[in-house]
Protein backbone atom coordinates (compact mmCIF):
# COMPACT_ATOMS: atom_id res chain seq x y z
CA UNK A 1 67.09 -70.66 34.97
CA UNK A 2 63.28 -71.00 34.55
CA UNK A 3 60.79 -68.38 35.26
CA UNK A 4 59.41 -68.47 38.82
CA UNK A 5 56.05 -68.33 39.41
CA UNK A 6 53.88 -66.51 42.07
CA UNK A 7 53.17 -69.43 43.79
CA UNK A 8 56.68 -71.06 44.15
CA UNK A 9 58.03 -67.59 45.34
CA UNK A 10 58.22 -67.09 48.94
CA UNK A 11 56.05 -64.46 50.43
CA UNK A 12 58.49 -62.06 51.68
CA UNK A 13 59.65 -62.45 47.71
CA UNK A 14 56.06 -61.28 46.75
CA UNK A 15 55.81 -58.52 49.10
CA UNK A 16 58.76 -57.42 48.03
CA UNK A 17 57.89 -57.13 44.49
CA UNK A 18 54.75 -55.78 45.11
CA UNK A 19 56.40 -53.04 47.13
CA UNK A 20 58.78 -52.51 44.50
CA UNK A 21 55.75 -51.78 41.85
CA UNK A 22 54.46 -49.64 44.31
CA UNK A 23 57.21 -47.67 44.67
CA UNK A 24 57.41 -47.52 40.64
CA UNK A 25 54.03 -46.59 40.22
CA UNK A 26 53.51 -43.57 42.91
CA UNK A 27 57.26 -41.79 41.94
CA UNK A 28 55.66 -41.66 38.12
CA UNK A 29 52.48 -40.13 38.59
CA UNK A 30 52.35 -35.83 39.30
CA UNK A 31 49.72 -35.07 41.52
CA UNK A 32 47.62 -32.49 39.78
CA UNK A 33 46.92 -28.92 40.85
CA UNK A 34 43.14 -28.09 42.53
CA UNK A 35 42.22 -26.14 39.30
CA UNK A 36 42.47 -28.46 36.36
CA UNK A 37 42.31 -32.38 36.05
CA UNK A 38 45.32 -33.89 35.77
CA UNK A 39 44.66 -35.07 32.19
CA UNK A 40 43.65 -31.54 31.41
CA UNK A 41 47.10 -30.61 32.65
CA UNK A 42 49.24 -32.98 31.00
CA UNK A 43 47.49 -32.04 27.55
CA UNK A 44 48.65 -28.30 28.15
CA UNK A 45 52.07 -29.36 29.01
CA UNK A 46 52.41 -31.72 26.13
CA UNK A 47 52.73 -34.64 27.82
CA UNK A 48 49.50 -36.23 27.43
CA UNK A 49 49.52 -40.39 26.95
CA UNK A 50 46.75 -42.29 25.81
CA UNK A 51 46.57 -46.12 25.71
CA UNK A 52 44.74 -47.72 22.81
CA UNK A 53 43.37 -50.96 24.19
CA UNK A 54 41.37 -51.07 20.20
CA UNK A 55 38.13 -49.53 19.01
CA UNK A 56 37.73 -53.48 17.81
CA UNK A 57 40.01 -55.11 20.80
CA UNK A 58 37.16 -57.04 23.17
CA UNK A 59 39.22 -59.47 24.78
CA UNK A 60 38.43 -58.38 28.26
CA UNK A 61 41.01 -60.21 30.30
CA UNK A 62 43.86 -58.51 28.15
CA UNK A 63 41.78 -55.00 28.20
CA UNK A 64 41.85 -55.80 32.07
CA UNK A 65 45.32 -56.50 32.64
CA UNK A 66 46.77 -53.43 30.49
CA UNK A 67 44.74 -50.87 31.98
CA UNK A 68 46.06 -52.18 35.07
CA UNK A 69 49.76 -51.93 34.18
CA UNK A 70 49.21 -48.72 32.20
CA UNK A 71 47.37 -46.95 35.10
CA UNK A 72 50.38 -47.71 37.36
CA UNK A 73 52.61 -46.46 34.33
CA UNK A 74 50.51 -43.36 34.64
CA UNK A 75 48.64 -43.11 31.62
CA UNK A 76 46.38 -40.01 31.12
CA UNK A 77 43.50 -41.88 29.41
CA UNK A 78 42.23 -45.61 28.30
CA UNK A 79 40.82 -45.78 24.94
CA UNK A 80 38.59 -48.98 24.77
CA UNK A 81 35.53 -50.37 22.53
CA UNK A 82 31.94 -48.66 23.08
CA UNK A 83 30.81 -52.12 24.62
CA UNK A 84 29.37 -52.47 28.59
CA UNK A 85 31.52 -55.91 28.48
CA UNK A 86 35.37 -53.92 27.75
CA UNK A 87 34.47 -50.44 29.77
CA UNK A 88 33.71 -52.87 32.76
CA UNK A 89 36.96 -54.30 32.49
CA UNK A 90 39.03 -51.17 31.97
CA UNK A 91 37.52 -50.06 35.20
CA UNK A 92 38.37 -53.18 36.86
CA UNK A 93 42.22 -52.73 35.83
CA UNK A 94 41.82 -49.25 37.07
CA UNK A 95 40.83 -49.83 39.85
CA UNK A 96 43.04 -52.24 41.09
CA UNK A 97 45.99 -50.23 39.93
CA UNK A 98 44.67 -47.77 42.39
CA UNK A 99 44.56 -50.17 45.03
CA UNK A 100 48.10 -51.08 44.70
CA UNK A 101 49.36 -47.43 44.83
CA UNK A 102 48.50 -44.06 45.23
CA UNK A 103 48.02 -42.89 41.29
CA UNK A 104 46.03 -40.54 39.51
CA UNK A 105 42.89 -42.66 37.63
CA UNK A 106 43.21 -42.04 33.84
CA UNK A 107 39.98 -40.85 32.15
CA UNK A 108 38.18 -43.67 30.31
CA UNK A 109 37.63 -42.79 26.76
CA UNK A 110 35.03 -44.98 24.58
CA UNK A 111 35.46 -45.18 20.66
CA UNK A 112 33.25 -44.94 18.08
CA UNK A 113 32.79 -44.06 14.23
CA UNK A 114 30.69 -42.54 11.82
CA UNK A 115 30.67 -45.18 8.80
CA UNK A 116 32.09 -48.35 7.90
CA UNK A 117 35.06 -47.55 6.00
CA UNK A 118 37.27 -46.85 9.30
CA UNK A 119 40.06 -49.61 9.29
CA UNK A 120 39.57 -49.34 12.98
CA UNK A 121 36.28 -50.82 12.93
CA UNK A 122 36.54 -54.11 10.93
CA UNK A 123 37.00 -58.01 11.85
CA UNK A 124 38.64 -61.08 9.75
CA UNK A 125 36.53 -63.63 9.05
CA UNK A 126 36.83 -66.55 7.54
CA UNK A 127 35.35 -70.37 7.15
CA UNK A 128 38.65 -72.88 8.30
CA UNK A 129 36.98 -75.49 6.49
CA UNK A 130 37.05 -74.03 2.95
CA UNK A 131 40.98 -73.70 3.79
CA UNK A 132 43.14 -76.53 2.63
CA UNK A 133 44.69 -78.50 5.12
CA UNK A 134 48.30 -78.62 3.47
CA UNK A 135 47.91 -74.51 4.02
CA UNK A 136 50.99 -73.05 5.63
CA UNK A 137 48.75 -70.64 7.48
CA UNK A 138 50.95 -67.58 7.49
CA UNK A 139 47.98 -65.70 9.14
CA UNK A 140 48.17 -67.50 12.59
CA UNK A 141 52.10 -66.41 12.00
CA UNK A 142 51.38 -62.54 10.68
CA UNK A 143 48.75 -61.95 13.52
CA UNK A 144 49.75 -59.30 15.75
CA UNK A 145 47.23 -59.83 18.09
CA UNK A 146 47.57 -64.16 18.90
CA UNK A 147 43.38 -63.93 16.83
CA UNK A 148 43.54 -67.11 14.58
CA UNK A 149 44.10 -70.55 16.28
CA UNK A 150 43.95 -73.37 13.37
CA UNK A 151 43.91 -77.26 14.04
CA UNK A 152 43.82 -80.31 11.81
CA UNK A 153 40.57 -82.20 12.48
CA UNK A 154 42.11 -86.17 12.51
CA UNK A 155 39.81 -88.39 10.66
CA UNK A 156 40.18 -92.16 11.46
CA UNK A 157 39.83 -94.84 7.83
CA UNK A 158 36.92 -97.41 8.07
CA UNK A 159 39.18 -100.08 9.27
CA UNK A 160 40.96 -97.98 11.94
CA UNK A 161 44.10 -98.46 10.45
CA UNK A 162 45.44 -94.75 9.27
CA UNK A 163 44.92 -91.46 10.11
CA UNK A 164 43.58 -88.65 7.44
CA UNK A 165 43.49 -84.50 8.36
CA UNK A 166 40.81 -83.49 5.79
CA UNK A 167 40.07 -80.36 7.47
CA UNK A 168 40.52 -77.55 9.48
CA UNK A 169 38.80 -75.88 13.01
CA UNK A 170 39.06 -72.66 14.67
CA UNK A 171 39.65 -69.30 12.72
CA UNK A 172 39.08 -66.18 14.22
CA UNK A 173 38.90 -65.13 18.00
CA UNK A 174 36.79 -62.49 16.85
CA UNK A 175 37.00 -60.81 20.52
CA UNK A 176 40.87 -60.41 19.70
CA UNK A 177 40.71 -59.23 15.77
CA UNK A 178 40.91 -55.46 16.20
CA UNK A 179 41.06 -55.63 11.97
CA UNK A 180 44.44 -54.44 11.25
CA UNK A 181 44.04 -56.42 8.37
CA UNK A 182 48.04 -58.13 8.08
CA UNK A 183 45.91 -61.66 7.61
CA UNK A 184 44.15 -60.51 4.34
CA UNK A 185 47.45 -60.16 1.90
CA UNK A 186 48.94 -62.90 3.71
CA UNK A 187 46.62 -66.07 2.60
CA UNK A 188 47.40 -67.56 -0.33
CA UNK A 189 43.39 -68.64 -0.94
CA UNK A 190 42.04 -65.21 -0.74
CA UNK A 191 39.73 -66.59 1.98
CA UNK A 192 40.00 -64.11 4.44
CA UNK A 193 37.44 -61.26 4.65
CA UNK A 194 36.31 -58.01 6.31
CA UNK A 195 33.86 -57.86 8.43
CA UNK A 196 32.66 -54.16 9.05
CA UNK A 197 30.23 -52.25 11.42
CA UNK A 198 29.32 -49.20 12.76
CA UNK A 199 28.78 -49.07 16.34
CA UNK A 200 25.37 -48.27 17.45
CA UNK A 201 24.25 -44.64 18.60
CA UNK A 202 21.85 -45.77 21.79
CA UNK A 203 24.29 -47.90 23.37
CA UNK A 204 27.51 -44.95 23.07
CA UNK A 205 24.40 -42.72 24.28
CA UNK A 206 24.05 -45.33 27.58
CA UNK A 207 27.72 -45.38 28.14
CA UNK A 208 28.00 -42.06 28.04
CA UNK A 209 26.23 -41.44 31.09
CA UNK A 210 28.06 -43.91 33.26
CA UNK A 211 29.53 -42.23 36.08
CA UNK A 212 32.96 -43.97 35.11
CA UNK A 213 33.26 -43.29 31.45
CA UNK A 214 34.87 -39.99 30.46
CA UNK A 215 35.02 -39.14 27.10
CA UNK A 216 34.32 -39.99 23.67
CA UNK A 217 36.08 -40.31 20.25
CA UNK A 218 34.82 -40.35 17.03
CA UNK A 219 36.39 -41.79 14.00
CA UNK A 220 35.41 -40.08 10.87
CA UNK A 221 37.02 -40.56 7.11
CA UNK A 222 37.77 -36.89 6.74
CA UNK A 223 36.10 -36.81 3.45
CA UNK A 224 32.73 -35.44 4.16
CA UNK A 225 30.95 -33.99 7.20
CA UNK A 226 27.29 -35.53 6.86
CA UNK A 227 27.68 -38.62 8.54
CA UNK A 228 29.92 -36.85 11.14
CA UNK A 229 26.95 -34.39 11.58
CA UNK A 230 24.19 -37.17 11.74
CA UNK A 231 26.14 -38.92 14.36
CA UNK A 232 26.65 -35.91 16.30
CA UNK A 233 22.87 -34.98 16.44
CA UNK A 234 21.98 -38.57 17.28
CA UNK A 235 23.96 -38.35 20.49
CA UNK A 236 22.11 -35.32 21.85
CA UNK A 237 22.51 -34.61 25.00
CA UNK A 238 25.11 -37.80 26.04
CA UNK A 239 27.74 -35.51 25.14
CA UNK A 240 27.27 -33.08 28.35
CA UNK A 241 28.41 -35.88 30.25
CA UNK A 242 31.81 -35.82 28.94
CA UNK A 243 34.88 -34.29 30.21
CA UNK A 244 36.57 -34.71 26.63
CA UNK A 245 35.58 -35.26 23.00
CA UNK A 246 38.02 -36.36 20.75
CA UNK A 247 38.15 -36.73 16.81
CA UNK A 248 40.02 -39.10 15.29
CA UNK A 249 40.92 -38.59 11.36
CA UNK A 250 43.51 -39.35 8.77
CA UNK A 251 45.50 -36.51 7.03
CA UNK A 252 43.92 -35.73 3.41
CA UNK A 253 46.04 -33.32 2.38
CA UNK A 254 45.66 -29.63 2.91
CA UNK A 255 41.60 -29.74 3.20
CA UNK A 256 42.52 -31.29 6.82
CA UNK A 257 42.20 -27.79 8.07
CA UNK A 258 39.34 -26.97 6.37
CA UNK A 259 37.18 -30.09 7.31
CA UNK A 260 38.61 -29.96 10.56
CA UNK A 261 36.96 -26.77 11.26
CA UNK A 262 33.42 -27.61 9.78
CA UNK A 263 33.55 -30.86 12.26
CA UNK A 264 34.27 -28.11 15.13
CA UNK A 265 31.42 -25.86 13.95
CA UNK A 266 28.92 -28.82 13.92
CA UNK A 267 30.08 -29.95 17.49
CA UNK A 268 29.10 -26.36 19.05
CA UNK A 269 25.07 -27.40 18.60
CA UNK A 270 26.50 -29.24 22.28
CA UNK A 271 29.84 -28.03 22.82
CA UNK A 272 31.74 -30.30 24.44
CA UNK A 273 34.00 -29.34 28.16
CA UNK A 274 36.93 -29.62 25.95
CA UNK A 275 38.01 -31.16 22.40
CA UNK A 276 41.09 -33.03 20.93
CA UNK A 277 42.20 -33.66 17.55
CA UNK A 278 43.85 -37.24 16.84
CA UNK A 279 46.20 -37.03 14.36
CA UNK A 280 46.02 -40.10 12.90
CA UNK A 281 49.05 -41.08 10.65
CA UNK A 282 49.69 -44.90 9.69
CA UNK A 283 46.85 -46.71 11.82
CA UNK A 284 47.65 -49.65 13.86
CA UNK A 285 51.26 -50.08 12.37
CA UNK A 286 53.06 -48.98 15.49
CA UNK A 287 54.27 -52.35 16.11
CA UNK A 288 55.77 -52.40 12.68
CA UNK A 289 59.20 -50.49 13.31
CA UNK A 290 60.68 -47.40 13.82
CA UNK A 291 59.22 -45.97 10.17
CA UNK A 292 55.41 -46.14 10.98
CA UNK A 293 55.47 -43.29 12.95
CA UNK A 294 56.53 -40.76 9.64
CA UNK A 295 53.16 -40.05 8.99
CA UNK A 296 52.05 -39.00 12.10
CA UNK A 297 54.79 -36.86 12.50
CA UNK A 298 54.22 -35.43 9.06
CA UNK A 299 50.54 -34.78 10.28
CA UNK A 300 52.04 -32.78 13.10
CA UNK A 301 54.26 -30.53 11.26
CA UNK A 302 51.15 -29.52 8.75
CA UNK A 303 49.39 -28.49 11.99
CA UNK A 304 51.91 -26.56 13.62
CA UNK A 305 52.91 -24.40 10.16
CA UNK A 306 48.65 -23.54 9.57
CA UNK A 307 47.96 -20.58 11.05
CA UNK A 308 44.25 -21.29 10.67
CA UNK A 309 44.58 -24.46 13.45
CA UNK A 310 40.98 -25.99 14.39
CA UNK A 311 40.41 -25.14 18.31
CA UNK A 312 41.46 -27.75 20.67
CA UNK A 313 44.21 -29.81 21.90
CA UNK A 314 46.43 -32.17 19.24
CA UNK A 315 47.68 -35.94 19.71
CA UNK A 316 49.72 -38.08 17.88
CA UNK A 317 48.16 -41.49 16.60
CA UNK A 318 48.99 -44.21 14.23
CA UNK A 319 52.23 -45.86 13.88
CA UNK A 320 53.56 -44.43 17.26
CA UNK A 321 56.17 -46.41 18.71
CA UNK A 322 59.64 -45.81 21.09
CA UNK A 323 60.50 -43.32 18.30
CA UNK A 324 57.95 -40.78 18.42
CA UNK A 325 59.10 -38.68 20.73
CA UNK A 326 62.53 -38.39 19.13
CA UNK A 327 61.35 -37.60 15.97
CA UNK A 328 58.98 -34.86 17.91
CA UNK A 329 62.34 -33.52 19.15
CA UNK A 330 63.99 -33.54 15.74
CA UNK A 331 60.87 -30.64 14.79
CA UNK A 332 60.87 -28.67 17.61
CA UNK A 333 57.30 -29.85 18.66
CA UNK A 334 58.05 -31.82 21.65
CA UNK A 335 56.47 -29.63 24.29
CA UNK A 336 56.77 -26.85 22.20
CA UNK A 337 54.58 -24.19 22.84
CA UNK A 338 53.13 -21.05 20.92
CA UNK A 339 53.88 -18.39 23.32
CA UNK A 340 54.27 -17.68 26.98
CA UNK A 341 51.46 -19.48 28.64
CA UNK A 342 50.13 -20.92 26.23
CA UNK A 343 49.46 -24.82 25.78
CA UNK A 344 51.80 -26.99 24.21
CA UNK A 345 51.56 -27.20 20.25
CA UNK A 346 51.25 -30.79 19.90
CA UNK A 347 49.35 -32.20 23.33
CA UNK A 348 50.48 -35.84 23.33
CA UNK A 349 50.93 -39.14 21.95
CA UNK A 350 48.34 -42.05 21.90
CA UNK A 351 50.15 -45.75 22.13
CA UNK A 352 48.39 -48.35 20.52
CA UNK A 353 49.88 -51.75 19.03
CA UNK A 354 53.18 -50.97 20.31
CA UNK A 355 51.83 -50.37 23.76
CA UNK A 356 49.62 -53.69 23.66
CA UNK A 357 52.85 -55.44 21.90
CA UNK A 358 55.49 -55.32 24.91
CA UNK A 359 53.26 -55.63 27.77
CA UNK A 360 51.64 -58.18 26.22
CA UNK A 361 54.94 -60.56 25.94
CA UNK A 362 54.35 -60.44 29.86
CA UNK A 363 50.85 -61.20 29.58
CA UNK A 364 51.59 -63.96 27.81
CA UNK A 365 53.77 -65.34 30.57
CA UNK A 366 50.47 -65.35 33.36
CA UNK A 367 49.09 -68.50 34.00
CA UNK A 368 45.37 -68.69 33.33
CA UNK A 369 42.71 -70.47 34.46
CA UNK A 370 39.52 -70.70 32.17
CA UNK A 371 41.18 -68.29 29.94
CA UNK A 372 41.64 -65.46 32.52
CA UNK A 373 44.24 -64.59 34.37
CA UNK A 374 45.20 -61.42 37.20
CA UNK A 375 48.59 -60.16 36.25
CA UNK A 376 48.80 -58.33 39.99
CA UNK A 377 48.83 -62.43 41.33
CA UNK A 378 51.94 -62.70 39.92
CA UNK A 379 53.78 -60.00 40.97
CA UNK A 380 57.03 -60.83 39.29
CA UNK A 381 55.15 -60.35 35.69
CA UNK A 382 53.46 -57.07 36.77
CA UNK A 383 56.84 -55.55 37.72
CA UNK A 384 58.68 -56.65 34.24
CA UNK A 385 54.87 -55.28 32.35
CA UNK A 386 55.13 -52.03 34.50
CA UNK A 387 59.12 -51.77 33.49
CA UNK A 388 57.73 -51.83 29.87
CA UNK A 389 55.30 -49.58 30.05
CA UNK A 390 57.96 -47.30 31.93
CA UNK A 391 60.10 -47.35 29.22
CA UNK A 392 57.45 -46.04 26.44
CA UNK A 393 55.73 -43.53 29.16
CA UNK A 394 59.06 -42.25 30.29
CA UNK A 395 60.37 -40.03 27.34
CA UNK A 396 56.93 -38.38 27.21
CA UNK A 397 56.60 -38.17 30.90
CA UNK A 398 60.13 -36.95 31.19
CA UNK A 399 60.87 -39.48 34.18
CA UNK A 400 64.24 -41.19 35.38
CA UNK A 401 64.77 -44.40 34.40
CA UNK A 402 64.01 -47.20 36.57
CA UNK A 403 65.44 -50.65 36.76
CA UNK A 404 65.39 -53.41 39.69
């Protein structure tokens, strides 16, 4: 049977998918006490979520539609790209997730780094026409996220009488590269490039002090603290307007602790409301399978055995998938806490590529127009997207299953 599309459904059909998400949405999302925002809350219980949209991710339709279907999930926070262009749309999704049903708005979180040797902050690049046309282009195949379109340019012989393809068109979508970097190993030319950058202090400064951005996240190598310190000072005052700073680094062994706590000390020259730790194990592998998530795991149990643990809240990141919370359980860190009344060890798990990955097999399903399409006018797609998301929120969330 083909798919059905909103507008062969009959209305009663619509409403009654629309009341179904509705229904999804509200019996997912506490309601928080008057002392504490939610997100605050769900960090002490250990049950925390963060979406990922991509520090590099700029496709603003996508960005759009997830934070729509991820709001209704009842996500604690969006993590998006430092750029006027993606925050806009996150709010948009937001806010018309909270205009379908009664849901707590997730904190919007803006990402940023420190140098240029974060993988998180990168782009392929590459010239199509230097690539020869007989090229099998395993990097359209390997893409994760659908950013290299190629197409054989036809070239017509002087008479007219036979066709030629002598080159190629397209390459990257660079709004859709968030520079996981699958395509480099991949081509068999050695064309394909990074393009890195570090995003610019003034305009993280002017986001900042929007009214609907929340909180910030810095990405920093872990091997030094001068650049993380520069940074810091360059943001001044920006950072009182924040409900949350996170930092995001890789494990390095057992200086973690120790550079973990000099990034701390420079942060109290403007100490921010409150701070998180991302743990970040395998980046932007969670998509991969059930393995990438080791490392973040691994991450976690260092944490939880140092006695000397940096202040703030701790969340899982890199290669988390479906399996992260089971492997949490396996430790004894899933909502594990250090004594009575105090917060949870481990405060949550961020959901990046795997998040984007199985609501984005719906996305793919909306018809667009000019390249943009509203997932909540076709209701049938945003109940299968919000069943998705359901399914990764729900073991952290602790909720029922649902099914239609």
């Amino acid at each position: 049977m083909p798919p059905l599309h909103s507008h062969s459904l009959p209305s009663s059909n619509k409403a009654f998918l629309l009341s179904t998400v509705k229904t999804l949405a509200r019996s997912t999302n506490a309601r928080p006490t008057k002392s504490l925002h939610a997100p605050i809350e769900s960090l002490r219980r250990g049950d925390w979520v963060k979406l990922i949209c991509g520090a590099s991710f700029e496709d603003v339709a996508d960005v759009r539609n997830l934070s729509l279907v991820y709001t209704l999930a009842g996500v604690d926070c969006i993590d998006c790209a430092a750029d006027a262009s993606v925050v806009n749309a996150v709010n948009e999704g937001i806010n018309m997730a909270l205009s379908i049903s009664a849901v707590n708005r997730p904190w919007v979180m803006i990402s940023v780094n420190d140098d240029r040797q974060d993988l998180h902050f990168r782009k392929a690049e590459f010239d199509p026409e230097e690539c020869p046309t007989d090229c099998p282009r395993p990097c359209e195949a390997i893409c994760p996220a659908d950013a290299i379109s190629l197409k054989s340019i036809p070239e017509i012989n002087g008479t007219g009488s036979s066709t030629t393809y002598s080159k190629l068109e397209g390459g990257v979508i660079t709004e859709r590269c968030y520079g996981c970097g699958r395509c480099f190993s991949v081509c068999p030319f050695d064309k394909i490039r990074a393009m890195t950058y570090v995003r610019d202090p003034i305009t993280t400064c002017n986001l900042l002090e929007r009214d609907d951005v929340d909180a910030l996240e810095i990405h920093t190598n872990g091997r030094g603290t001068n650049l993380f310190s520069e940074l810091w000072d360059s943001l001044g005052d920006s950072i009182s307007h924040t409900k949350l700073t996170a930092v995001s680094l890789p494990y390095i062994g057992e200086a973690s602790v120790g550079v973990m706590n000099q990034l701390f000390s420079i942060m109290q020259s403007c100490p921010p409301l409150y701070n998180l730790w991302q743990l970040d194990g395998r980046p932007m592998s969670g998509d991969i399978g059930r393995g990438a998530t080791k490392q973040t795991i691994s991450y976690a149990i260092h944490l939880a055995s140092t006695q000397n643990r940096p202040h703030g809240f701790y969340q899982l990141a890199g290669g988390t998938n479906l399996h992260t919370v089971e492997c949490l359980k396996k430790e004894r860190l899933f909502r594990t806490k250090t004594g009575i009344g105090q917060d949870a060890l481990i405060g949550g798990i961020a959901y990046g590529g795997y998040a984007r990955k199985i609501v984005g097999k719906v996305l793919r399903k909306v018809p667009t127009e000019n390249g943009y399409g509203r997932i909540e006018d076709h209701p049938e797609h945003l109940l299968e997207a919000l069943e998705a998301a359901l399914a990764l929120l729900g073991p952290v969330k602790s909720l029922q299953s649902h099914s239609t």
